[in-house]
C-alpha atoms as a PDB file:
ATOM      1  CA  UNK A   1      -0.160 -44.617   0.379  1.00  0.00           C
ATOM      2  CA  UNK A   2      -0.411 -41.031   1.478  1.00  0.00           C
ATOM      3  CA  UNK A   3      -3.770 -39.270   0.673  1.00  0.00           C
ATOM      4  CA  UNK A   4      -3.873 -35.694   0.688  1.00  0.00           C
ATOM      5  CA  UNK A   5      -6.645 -33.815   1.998  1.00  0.00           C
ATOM      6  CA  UNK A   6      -8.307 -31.446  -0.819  1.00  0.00           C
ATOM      7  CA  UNK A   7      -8.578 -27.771  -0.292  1.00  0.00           C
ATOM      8  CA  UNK A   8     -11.035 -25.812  -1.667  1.00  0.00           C
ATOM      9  CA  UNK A   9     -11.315 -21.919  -2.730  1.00  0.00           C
ATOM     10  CA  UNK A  10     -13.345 -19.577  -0.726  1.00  0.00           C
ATOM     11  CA  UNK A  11     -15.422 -18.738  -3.941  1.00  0.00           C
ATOM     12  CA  UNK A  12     -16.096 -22.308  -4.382  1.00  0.00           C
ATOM     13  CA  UNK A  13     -17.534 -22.726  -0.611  1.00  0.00           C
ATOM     14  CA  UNK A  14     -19.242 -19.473  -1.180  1.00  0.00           C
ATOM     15  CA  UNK A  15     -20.917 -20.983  -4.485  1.00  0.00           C
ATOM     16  CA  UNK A  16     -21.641 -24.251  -2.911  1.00  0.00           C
ATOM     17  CA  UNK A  17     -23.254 -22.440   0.090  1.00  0.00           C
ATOM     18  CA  UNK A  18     -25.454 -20.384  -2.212  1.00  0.00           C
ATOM     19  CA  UNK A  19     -26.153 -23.092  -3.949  1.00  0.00           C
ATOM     20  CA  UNK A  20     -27.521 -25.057  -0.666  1.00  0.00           C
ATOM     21  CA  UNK A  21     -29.205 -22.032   0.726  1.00  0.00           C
ATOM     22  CA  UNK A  22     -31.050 -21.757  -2.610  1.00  0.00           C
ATOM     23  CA  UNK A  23     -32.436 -25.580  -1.564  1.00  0.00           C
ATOM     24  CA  UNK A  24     -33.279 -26.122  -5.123  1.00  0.00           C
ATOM     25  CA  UNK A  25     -31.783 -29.740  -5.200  1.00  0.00           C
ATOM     26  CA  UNK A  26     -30.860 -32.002  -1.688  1.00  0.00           C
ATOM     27  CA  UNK A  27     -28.071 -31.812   0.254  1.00  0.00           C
ATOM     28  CA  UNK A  28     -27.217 -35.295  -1.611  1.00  0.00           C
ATOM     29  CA  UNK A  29     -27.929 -33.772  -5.181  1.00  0.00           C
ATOM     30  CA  UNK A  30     -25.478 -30.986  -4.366  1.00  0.00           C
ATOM     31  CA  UNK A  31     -23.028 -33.357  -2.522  1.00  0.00           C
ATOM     32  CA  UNK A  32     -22.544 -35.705  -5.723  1.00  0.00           C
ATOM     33  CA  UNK A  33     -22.756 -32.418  -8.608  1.00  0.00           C
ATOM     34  CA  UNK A  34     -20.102 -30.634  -6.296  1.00  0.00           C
ATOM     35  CA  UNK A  35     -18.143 -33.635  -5.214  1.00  0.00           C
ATOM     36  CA  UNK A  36     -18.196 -32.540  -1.941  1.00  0.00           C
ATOM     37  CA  UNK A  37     -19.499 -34.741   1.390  1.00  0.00           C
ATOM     38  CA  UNK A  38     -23.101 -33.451   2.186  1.00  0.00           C
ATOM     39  CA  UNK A  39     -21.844 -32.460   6.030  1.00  0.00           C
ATOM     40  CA  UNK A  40     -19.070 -30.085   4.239  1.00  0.00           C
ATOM     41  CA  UNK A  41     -21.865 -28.349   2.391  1.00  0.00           C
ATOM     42  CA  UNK A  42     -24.179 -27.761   5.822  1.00  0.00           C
ATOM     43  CA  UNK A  43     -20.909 -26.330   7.612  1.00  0.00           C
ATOM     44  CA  UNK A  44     -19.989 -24.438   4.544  1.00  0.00           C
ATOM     45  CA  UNK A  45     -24.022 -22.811   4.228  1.00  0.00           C
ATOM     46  CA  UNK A  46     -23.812 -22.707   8.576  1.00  0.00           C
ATOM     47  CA  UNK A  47     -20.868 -20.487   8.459  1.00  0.00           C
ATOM     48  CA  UNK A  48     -21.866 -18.562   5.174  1.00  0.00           C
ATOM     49  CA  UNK A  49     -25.314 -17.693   6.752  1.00  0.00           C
ATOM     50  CA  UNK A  50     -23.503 -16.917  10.696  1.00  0.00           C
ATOM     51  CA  UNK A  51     -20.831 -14.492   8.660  1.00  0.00           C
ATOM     52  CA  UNK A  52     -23.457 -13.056   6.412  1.00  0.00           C
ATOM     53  CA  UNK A  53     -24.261  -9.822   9.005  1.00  0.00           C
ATOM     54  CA  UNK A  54     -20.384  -8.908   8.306  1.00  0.00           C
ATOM     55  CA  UNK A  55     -21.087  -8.373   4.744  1.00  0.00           C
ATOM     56  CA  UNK A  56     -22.014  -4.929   4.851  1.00  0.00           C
ATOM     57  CA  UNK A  57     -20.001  -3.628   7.848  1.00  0.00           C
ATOM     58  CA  UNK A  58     -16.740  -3.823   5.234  1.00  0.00           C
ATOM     59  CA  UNK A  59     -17.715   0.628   4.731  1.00  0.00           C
ATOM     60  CA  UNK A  60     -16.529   0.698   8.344  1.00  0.00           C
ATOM     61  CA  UNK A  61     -13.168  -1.268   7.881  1.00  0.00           C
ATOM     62  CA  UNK A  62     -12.484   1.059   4.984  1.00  0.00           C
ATOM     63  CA  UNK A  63     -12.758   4.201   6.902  1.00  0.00           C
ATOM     64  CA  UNK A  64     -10.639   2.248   9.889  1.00  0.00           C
ATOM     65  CA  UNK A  65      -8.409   1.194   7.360  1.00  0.00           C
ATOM     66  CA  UNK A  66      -7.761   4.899   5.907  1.00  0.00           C
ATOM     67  CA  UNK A  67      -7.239   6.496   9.596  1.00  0.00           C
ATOM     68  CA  UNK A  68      -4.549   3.922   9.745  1.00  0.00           C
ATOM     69  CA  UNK A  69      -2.864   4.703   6.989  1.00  0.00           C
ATOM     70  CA  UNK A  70      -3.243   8.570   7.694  1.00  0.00           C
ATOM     71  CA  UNK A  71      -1.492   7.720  11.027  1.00  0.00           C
ATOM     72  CA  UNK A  72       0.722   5.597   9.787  1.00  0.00           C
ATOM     73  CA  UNK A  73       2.186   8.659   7.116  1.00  0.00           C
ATOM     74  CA  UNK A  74       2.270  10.633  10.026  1.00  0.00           C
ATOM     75  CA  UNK A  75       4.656   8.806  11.636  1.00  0.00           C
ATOM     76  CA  UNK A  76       6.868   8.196   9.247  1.00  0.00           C
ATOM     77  CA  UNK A  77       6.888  11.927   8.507  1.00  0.00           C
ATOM     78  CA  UNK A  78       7.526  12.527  12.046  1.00  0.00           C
ATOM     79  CA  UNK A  79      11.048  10.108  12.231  1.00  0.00           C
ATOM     80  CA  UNK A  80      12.467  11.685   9.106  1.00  0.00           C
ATOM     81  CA  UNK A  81      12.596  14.621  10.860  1.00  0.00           C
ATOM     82  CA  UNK A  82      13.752  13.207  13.848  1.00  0.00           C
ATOM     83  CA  UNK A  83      16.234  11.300  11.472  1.00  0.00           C
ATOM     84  CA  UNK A  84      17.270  14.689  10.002  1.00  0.00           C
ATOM     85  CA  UNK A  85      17.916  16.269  13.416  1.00  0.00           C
ATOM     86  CA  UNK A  86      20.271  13.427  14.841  1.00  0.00           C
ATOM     87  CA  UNK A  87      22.171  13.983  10.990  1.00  0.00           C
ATOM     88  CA  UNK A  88      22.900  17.964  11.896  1.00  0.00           C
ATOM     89  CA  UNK A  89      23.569  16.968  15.666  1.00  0.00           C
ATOM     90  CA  UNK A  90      26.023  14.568  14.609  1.00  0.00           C
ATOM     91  CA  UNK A  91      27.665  16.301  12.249  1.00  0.00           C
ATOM     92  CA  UNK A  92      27.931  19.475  14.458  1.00  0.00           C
ATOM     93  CA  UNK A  93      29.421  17.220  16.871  1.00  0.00           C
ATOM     94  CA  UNK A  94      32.155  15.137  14.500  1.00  0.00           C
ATOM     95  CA  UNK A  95      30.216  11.805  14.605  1.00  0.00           C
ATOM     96  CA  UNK A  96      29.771  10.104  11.199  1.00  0.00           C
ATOM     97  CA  UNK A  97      26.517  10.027   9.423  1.00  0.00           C
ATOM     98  CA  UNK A  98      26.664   7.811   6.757  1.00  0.00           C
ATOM     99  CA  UNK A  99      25.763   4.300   8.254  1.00  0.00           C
ATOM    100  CA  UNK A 100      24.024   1.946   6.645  1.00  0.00           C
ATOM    101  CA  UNK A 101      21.391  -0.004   8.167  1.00  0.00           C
END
């Protein structure tokens, strides 16, 4: 028989993490509330603690994120009007302009 391998959410490795960092029971107390294997929960509160530095850099992805999107409006402003032009230029020289992509 097949067993599957469980997946957990990130909230629930998050919690777990907290829980460990917390040390207010063992690693074995945790491992038997949460269900989880005692080396899960020290990789889980390793990578929590490593990634923790990232948590407040997320006002810099929004500005990145915002630029983006400015640039990306741009662009698509700037094909519709290329898109227009190649319309007139086509019908000014007989070509159809009703194609459907």
């Amino acid at each position: 028989m097949k067993v599957s391998r469980r997946k957990f959410s990130s909230a629930f490795k998050a919690q777990v993490a907290i829980d460990a960092i917390k040390e207010r029971e063992t690693l074995a107390e945790l491992s038997k509330r949460h269900g989880v294997h005692a080396i899960m929960i020290s990789k889980w509160k390793q990578e929590f603690l490593e990634r923790s530095t990232t948590v407040f850099d997320n006002e810099h992805a929004q500005v990145d994120l915002e630029a983006e999107k400015q640039h990306l409006y741009a662009k698509i402003g700037q094909l519709e009007v290329e898109r227009d032009w190649l319309k007139k230029i086509s019908k000014q020289v007989g070509l159809p302009t009703n194609y459907k992509i």
